[in-house]
Structure formats: C-alpha cells, structure tokens
C-alpha atoms as a PDB file:
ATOM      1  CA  UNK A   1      -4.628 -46.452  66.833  1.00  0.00           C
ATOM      2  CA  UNK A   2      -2.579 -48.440  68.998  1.00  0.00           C
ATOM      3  CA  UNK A   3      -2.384 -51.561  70.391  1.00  0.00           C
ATOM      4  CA  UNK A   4      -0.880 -52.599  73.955  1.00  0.00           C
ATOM      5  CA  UNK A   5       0.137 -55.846  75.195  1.00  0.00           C
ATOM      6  CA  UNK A   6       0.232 -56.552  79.254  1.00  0.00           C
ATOM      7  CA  UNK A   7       0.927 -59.717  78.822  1.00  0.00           C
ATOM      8  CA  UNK A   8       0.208 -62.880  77.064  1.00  0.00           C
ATOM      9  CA  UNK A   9       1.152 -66.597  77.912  1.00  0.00           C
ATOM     10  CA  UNK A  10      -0.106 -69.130  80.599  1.00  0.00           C
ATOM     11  CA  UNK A  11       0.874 -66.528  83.273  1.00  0.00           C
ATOM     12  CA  UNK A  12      -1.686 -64.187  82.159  1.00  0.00           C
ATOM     13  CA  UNK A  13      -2.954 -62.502  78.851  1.00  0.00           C
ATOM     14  CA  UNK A  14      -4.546 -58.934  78.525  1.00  0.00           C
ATOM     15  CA  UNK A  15      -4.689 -56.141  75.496  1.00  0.00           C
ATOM     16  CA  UNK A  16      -5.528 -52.442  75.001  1.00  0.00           C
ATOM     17  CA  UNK A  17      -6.945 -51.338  71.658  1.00  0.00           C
ATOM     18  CA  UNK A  18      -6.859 -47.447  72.064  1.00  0.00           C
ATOM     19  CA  UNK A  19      -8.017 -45.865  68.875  1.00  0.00           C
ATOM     20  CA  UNK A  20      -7.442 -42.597  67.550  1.00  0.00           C
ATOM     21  CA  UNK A  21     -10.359 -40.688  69.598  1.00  0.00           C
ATOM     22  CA  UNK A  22      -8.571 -41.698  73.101  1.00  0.00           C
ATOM     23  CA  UNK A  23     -10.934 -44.751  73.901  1.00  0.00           C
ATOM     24  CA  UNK A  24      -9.962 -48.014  75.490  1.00  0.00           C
ATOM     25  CA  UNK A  25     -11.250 -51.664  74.907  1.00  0.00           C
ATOM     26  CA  UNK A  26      -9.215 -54.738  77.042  1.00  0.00           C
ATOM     27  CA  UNK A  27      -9.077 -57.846  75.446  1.00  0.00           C
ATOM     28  CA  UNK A  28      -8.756 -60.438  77.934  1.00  0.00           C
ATOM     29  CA  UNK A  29      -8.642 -59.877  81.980  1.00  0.00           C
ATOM     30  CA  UNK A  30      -6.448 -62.321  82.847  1.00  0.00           C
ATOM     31  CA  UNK A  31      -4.268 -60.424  85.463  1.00  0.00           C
ATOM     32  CA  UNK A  32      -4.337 -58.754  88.720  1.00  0.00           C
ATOM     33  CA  UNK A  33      -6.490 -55.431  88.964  1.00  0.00           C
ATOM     34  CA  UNK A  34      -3.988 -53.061  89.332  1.00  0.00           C
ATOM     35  CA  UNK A  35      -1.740 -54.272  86.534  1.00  0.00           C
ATOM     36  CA  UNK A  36      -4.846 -53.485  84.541  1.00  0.00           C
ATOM     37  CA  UNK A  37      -5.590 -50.190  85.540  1.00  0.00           C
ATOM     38  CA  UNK A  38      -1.807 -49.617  85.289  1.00  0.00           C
ATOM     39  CA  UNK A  39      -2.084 -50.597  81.493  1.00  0.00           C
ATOM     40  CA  UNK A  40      -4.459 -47.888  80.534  1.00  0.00           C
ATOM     41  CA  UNK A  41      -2.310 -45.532  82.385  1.00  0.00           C
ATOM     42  CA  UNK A  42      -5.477 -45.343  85.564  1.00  0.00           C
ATOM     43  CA  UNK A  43      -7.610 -43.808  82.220  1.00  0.00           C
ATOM     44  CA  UNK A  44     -10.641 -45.137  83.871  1.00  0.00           C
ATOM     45  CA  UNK A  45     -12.858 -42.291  82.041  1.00  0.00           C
ATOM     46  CA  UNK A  46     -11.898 -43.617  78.657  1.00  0.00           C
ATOM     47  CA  UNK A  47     -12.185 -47.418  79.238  1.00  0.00           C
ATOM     48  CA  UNK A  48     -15.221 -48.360  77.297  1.00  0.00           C
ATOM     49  CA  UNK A  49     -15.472 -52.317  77.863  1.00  0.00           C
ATOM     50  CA  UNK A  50     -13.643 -55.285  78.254  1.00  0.00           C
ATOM     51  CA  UNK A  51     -14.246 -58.579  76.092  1.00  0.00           C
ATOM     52  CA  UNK A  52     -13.308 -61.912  77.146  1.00  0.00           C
ATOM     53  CA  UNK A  53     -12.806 -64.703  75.274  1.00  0.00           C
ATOM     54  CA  UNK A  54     -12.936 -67.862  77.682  1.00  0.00           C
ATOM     55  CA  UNK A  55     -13.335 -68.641  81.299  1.00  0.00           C
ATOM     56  CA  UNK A  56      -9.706 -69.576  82.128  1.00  0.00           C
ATOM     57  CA  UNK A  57      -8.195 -67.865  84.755  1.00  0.00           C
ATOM     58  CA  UNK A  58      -4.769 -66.454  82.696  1.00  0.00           C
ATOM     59  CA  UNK A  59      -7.660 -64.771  80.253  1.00  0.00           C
ATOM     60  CA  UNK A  60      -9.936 -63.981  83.362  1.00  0.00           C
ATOM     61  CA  UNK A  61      -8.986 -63.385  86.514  1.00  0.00           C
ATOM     62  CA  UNK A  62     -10.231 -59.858  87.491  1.00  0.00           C
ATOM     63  CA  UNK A  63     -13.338 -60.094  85.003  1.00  0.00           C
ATOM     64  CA  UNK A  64     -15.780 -59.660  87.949  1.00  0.00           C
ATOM     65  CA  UNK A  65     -13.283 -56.580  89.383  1.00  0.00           C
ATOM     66  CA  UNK A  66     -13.978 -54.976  86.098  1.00  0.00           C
ATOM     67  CA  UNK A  67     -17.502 -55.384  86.532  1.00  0.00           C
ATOM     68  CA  UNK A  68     -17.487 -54.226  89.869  1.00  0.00           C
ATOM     69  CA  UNK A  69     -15.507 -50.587  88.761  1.00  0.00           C
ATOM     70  CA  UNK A  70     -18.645 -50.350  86.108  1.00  0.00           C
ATOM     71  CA  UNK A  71     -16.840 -50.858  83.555  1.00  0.00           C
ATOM     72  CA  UNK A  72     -19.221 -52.712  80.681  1.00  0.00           C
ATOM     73  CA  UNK A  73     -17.995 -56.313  79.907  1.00  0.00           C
ATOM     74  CA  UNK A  74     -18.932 -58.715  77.393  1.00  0.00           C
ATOM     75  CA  UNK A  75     -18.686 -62.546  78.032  1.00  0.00           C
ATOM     76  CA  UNK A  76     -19.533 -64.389  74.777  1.00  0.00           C
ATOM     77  CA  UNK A  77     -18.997 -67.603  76.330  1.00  0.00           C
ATOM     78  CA  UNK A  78     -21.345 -67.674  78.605  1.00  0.00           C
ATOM     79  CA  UNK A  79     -23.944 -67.575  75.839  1.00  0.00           C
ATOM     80  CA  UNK A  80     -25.933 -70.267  74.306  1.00  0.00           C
ATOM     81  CA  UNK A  81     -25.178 -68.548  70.766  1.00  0.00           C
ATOM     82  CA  UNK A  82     -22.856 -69.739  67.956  1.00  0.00           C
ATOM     83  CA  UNK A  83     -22.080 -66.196  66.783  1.00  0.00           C
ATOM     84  CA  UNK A  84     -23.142 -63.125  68.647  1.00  0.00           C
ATOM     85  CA  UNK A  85     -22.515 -58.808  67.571  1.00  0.00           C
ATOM     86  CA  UNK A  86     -22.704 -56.311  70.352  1.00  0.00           C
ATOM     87  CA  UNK A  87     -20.992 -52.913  70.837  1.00  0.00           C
ATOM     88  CA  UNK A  88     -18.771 -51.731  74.009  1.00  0.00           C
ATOM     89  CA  UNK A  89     -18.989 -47.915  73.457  1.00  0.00           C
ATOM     90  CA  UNK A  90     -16.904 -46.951  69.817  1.00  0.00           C
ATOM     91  CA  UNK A  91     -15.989 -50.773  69.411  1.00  0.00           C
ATOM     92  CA  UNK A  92     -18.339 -53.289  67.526  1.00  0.00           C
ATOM     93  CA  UNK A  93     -17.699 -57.071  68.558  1.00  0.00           C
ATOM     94  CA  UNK A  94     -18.299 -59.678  66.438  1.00  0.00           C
ATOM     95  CA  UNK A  95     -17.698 -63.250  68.348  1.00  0.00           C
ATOM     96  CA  UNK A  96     -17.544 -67.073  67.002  1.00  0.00           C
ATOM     97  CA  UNK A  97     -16.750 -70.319  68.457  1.00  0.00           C
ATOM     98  CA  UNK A  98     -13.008 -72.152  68.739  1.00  0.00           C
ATOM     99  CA  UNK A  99     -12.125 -75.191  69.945  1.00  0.00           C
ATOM    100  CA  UNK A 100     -10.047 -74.962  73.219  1.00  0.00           C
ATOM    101  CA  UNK A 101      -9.688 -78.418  74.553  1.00  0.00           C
ATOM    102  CA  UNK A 102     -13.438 -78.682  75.385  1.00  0.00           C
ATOM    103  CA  UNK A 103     -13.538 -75.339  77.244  1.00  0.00           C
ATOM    104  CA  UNK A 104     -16.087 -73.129  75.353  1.00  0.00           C
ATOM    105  CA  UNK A 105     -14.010 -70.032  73.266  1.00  0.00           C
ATOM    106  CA  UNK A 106     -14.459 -67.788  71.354  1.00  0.00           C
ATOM    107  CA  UNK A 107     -12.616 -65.698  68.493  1.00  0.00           C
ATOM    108  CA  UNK A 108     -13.374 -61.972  68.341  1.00  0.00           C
ATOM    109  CA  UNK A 109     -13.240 -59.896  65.478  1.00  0.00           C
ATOM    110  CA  UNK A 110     -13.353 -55.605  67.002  1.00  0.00           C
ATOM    111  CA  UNK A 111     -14.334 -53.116  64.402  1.00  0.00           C
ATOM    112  CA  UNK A 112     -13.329 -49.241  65.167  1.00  0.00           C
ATOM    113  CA  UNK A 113     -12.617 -46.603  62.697  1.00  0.00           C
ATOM    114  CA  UNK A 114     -12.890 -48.674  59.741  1.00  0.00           C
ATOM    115  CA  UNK A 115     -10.542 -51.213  61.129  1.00  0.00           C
ATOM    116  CA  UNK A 116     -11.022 -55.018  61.806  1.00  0.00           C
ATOM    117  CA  UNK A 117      -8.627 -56.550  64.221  1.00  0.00           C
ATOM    118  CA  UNK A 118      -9.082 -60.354  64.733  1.00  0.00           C
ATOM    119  CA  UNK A 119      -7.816 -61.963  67.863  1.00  0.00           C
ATOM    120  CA  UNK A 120      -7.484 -65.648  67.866  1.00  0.00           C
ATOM    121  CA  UNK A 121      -5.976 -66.939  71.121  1.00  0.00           C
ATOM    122  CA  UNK A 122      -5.998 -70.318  72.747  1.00  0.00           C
ATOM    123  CA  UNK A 123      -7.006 -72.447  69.937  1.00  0.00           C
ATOM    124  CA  UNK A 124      -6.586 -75.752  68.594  1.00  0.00           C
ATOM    125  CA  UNK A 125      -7.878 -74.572  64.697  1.00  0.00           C
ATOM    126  CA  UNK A 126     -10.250 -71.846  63.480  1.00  0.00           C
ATOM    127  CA  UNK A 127     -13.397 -73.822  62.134  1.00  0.00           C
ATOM    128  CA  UNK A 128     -14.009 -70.501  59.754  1.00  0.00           C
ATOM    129  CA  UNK A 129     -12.703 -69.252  56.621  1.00  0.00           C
ATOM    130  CA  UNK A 130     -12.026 -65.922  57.311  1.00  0.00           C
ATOM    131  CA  UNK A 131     -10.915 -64.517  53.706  1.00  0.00           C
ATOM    132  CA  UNK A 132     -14.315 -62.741  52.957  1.00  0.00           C
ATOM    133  CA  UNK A 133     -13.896 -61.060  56.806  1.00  0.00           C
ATOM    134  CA  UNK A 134     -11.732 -57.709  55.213  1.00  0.00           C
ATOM    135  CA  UNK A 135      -9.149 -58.552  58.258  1.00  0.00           C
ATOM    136  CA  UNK A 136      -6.556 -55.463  58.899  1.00  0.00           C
ATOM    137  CA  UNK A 137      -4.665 -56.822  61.547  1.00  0.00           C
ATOM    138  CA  UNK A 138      -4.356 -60.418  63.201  1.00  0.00           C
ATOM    139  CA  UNK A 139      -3.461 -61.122  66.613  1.00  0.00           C
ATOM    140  CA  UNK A 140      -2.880 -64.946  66.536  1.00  0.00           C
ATOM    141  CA  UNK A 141      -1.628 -67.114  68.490  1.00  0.00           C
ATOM    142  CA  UNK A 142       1.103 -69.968  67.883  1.00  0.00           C
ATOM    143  CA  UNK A 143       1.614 -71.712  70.576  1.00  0.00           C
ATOM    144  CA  UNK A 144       4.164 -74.390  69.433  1.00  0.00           C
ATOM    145  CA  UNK A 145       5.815 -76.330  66.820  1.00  0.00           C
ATOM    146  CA  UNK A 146       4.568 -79.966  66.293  1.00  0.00           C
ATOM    147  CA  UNK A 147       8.147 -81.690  65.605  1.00  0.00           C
ATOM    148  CA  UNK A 148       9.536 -80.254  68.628  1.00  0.00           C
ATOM    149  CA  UNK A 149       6.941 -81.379  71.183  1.00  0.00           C
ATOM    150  CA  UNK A 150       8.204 -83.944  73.966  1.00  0.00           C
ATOM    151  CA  UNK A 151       5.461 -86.671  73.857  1.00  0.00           C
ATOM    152  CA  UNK A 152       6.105 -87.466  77.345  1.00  0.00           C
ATOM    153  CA  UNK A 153       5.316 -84.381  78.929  1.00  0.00           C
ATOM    154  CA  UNK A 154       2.555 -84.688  81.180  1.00  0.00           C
ATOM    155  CA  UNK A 155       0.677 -81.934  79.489  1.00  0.00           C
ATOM    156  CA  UNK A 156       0.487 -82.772  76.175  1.00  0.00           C
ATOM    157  CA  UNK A 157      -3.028 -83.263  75.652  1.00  0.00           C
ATOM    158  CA  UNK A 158      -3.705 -79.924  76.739  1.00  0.00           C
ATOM    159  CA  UNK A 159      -0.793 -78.729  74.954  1.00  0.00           C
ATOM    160  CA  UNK A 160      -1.856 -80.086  71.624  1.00  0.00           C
ATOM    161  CA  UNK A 161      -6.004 -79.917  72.059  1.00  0.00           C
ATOM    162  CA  UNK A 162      -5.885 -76.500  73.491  1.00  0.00           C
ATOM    163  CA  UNK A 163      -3.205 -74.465  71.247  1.00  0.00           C
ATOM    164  CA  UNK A 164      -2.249 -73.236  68.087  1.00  0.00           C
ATOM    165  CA  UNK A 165       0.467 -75.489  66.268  1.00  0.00           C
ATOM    166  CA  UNK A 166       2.821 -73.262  64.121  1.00  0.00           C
ATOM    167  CA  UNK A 167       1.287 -74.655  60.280  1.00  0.00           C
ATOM    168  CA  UNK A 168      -2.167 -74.002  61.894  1.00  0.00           C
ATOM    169  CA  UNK A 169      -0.921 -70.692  62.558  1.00  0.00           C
ATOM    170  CA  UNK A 170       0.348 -70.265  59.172  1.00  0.00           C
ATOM    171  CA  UNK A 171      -3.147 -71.531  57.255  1.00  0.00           C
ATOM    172  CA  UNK A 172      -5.319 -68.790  59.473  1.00  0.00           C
ATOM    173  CA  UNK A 173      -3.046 -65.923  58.383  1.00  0.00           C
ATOM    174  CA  UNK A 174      -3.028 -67.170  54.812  1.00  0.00           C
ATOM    175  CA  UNK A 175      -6.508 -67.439  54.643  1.00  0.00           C
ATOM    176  CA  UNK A 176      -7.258 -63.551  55.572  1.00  0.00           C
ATOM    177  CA  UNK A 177      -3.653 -62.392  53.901  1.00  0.00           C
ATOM    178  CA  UNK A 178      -5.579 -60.231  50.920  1.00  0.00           C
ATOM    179  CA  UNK A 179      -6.485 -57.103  53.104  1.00  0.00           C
ATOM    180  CA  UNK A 180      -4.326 -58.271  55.867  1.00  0.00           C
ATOM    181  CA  UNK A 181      -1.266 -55.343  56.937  1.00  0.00           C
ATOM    182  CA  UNK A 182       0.099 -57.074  60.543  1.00  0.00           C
ATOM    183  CA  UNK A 183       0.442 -60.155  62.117  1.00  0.00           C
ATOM    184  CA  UNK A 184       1.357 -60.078  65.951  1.00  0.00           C
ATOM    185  CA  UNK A 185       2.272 -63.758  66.970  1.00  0.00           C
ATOM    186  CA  UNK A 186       0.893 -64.601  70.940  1.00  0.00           C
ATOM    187  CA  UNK A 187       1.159 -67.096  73.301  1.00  0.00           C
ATOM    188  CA  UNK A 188       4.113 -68.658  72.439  1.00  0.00           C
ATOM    189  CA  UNK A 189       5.733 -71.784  74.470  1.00  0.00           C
ATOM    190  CA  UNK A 190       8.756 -70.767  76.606  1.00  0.00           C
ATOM    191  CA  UNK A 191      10.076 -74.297  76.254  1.00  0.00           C
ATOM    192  CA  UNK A 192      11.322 -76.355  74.007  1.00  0.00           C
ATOM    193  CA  UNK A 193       8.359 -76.759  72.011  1.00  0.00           C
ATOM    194  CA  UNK A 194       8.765 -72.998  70.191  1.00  0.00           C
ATOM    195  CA  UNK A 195      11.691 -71.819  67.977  1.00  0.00           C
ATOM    196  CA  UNK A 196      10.675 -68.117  67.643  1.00  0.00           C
ATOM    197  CA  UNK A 197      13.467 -67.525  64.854  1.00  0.00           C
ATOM    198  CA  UNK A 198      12.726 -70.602  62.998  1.00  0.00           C
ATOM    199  CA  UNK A 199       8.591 -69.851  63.177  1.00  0.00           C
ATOM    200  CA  UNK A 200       8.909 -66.046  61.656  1.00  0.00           C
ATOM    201  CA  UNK A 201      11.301 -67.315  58.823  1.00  0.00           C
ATOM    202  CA  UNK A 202       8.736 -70.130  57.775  1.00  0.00           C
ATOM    203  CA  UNK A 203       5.599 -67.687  58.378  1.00  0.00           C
ATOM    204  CA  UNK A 204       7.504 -64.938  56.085  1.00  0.00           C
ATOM    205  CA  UNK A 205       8.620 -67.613  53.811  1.00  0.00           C
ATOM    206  CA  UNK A 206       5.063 -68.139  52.713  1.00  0.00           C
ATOM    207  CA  UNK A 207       2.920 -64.544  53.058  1.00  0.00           C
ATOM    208  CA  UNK A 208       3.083 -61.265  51.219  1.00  0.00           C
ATOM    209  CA  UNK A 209       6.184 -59.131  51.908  1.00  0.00           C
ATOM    210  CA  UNK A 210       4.231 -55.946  52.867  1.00  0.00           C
ATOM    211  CA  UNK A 211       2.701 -58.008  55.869  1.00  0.00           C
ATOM    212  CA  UNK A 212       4.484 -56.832  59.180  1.00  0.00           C
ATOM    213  CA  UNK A 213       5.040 -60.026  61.424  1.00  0.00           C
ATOM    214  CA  UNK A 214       6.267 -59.279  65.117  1.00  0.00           C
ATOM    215  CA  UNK A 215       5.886 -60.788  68.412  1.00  0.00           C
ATOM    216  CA  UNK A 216       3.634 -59.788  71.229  1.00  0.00           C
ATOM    217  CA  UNK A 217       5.571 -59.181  74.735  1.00  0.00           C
ATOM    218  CA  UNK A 218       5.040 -57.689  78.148  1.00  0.00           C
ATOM    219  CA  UNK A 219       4.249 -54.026  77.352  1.00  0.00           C
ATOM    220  CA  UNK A 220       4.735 -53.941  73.779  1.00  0.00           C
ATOM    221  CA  UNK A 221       2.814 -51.326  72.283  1.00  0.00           C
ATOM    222  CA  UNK A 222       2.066 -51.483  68.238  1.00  0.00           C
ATOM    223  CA  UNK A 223       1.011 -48.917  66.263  1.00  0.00           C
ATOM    224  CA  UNK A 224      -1.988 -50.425  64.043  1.00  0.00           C
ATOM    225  CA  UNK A 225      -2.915 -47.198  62.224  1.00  0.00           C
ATOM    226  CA  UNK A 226      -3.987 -47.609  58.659  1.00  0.00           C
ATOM    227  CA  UNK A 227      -1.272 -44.933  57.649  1.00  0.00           C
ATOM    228  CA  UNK A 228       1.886 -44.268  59.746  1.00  0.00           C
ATOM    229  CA  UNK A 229       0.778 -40.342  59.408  1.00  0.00           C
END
C-alpha cells in the first residue's frame, strides 16, 4: 500500500492512497485537473473516490471536475452531521469535525486492508481522543511553531485559529502512538514560523523509537504497508 503526495501547503494539497489490489482514493482536490489525473498516472479505471475535507480552494479546487469525470466524491462538510461512515469503493470513511478558523472541517480516518490511516489537516486542535481509534499511520499536519510566529504579520489570526501549532502536533500523535507505525508531517510554514529540523528532533524526542517520522513533499510517495515484504 502506498501513499502519494501531489502536494500539500497553501498552494494546494492532494493525496493518493493506492492499496495493494491497484485501487485509488484522493484525499483532497485542491489542484488543477490534470495535475490530478497526472498523480494516478491517467489510472482513471482504478480511481474509486475522492474525499474532501473542507471547502477551501488549496483542498478543493477541481472537486466539481472530479464529479463531472464520474468519479464518486464524498463531501462531509457539507453535511449537517457531527460524525458520518460511508464507503468509496474498497475504502471505508469515517469523518469528524475540526476546528479550522470557523470554516466547517473535518478529520478523516480511511480503513482498507486492515489499515487505518488518519489525516488531520488544517486544524487548530483535534477535539477527540483518538487512542481507542487502532491508528496505523498519521498524516498530520504542523503548521508552525508558536515562539517563532511574528505577531505583526497580517495573517496571524488565520495563522494561529486555522493551523496546527507544533506541541498540538505533538499531543495528537501521542495520543494514538500505541498501534501507531508512521507519522508524515504536512502543511508546514515556508517562513519563518517552521524549523523543520528543530520540530522532528522535539517530536522524536518524545514518541516511541519504532515510529517512522518524515515529511510530506511534492511527489513523495511512502510505502505504508504493514510489512515491508
């Protein structure tokens, strides 16, 4: 089972969970249509949904494109419901509110093959304990670190509201660490605000040794098998 990263950041976030029988669900929408049929290598037969998490444009863009291709997509946030389970062909979705600066969000945890991947991106906290959830992976975001903000900058309500601080970061993956195997870190500042070296050492200083912590990046692909064999 793999797991692909277009992109993540303000300029645009989208995943591919392929698992082992070939089958694609994207995570997020929020680039042009042909980046996202590049991403799946134009696998169009084997793209079984897309889930979206929130209506902003760098996690939505070419939702309604998708649609259009018939390709099923689920939209959690445009329901009236607190929690909500559906299925996108082999993948079960399991959905839950986060607080995004006022912007209705939601967290999604994607069952396939006996595996539970949680993706938490663009959030101030997660309101839930997750450490009963059985979470394999955890694709989390962490956004910025709170002693190197600029109070000044014009965007800082937003910045702070909306996103992950890095000890917020570090109490989410702590709290589903007893089944967890890999974190991959998203949405990171480009700015001052983030010190990418300084945020792995004091996330590793603090979890299990056998947890895998990397970063997501522009085509990154991560193998998220249960066994490397």
């Amino acid at each position: 089972m793999t797991l692909k990263c277009l992109a993540t950041g303000s300029d645009g976030n989208s995943f591919i969970l392929t698992n082992n029988a070939g089958h694609h669900l994207m995570i997020e929408a929020g680039l042009p249509m042909g980046e996202l049929k590049k991403g799946i290598d134009y696998d169009i037969e084997n793209w079984q949904g897309l889930v979206c998490s929130h209506s902003h444009k760098d996690h939505s863009l070419s939702v309604m494109n998708v649609r259009k291709m018939g390709i099923p997509i689920f939209l959690p946030y445009k329901f009236d419901k607190p929690r909500m389970r559906t299925m996108l062909g082999d993948f079960v979705i399991e959905t839950f509110p986060v607080p995004h600066n006022g912007c209705e969000n939601r967290g999604l945890i994607i069952n396939t093959e006996g595996q539970r991947i949680c993706f938490l991106i663009d959030l101030e906290y997660c309101p839930y304990d997750l450490s009963k959830q059985h979470i394999d992976v955890l694709v989390v975001e962490c956004n910025y670190i709170s002693d190197l903000v600029d109070e000044s900058l014009p965007n800082i309500v937003h910045k702070t509201l909306g996103h992950c601080e890095l000890q917020t970061t570090i109490g989410i993956i702590q709290s589903c660490e007893k089944y967890l195997r890999k974190v991959i870190l998203t949405h990171m500042s480009k700015g001052a605000t983030m010190d990418k070296k300084r945020a792995l050492q004091e996330i590793r200083d603090v979890i299990p040794s056998y947890i895998e912590v990397t970063f997501a990046k522009r085509n990154l692909v991560e193998d998220i098998s249960e066994t490397p064999f």
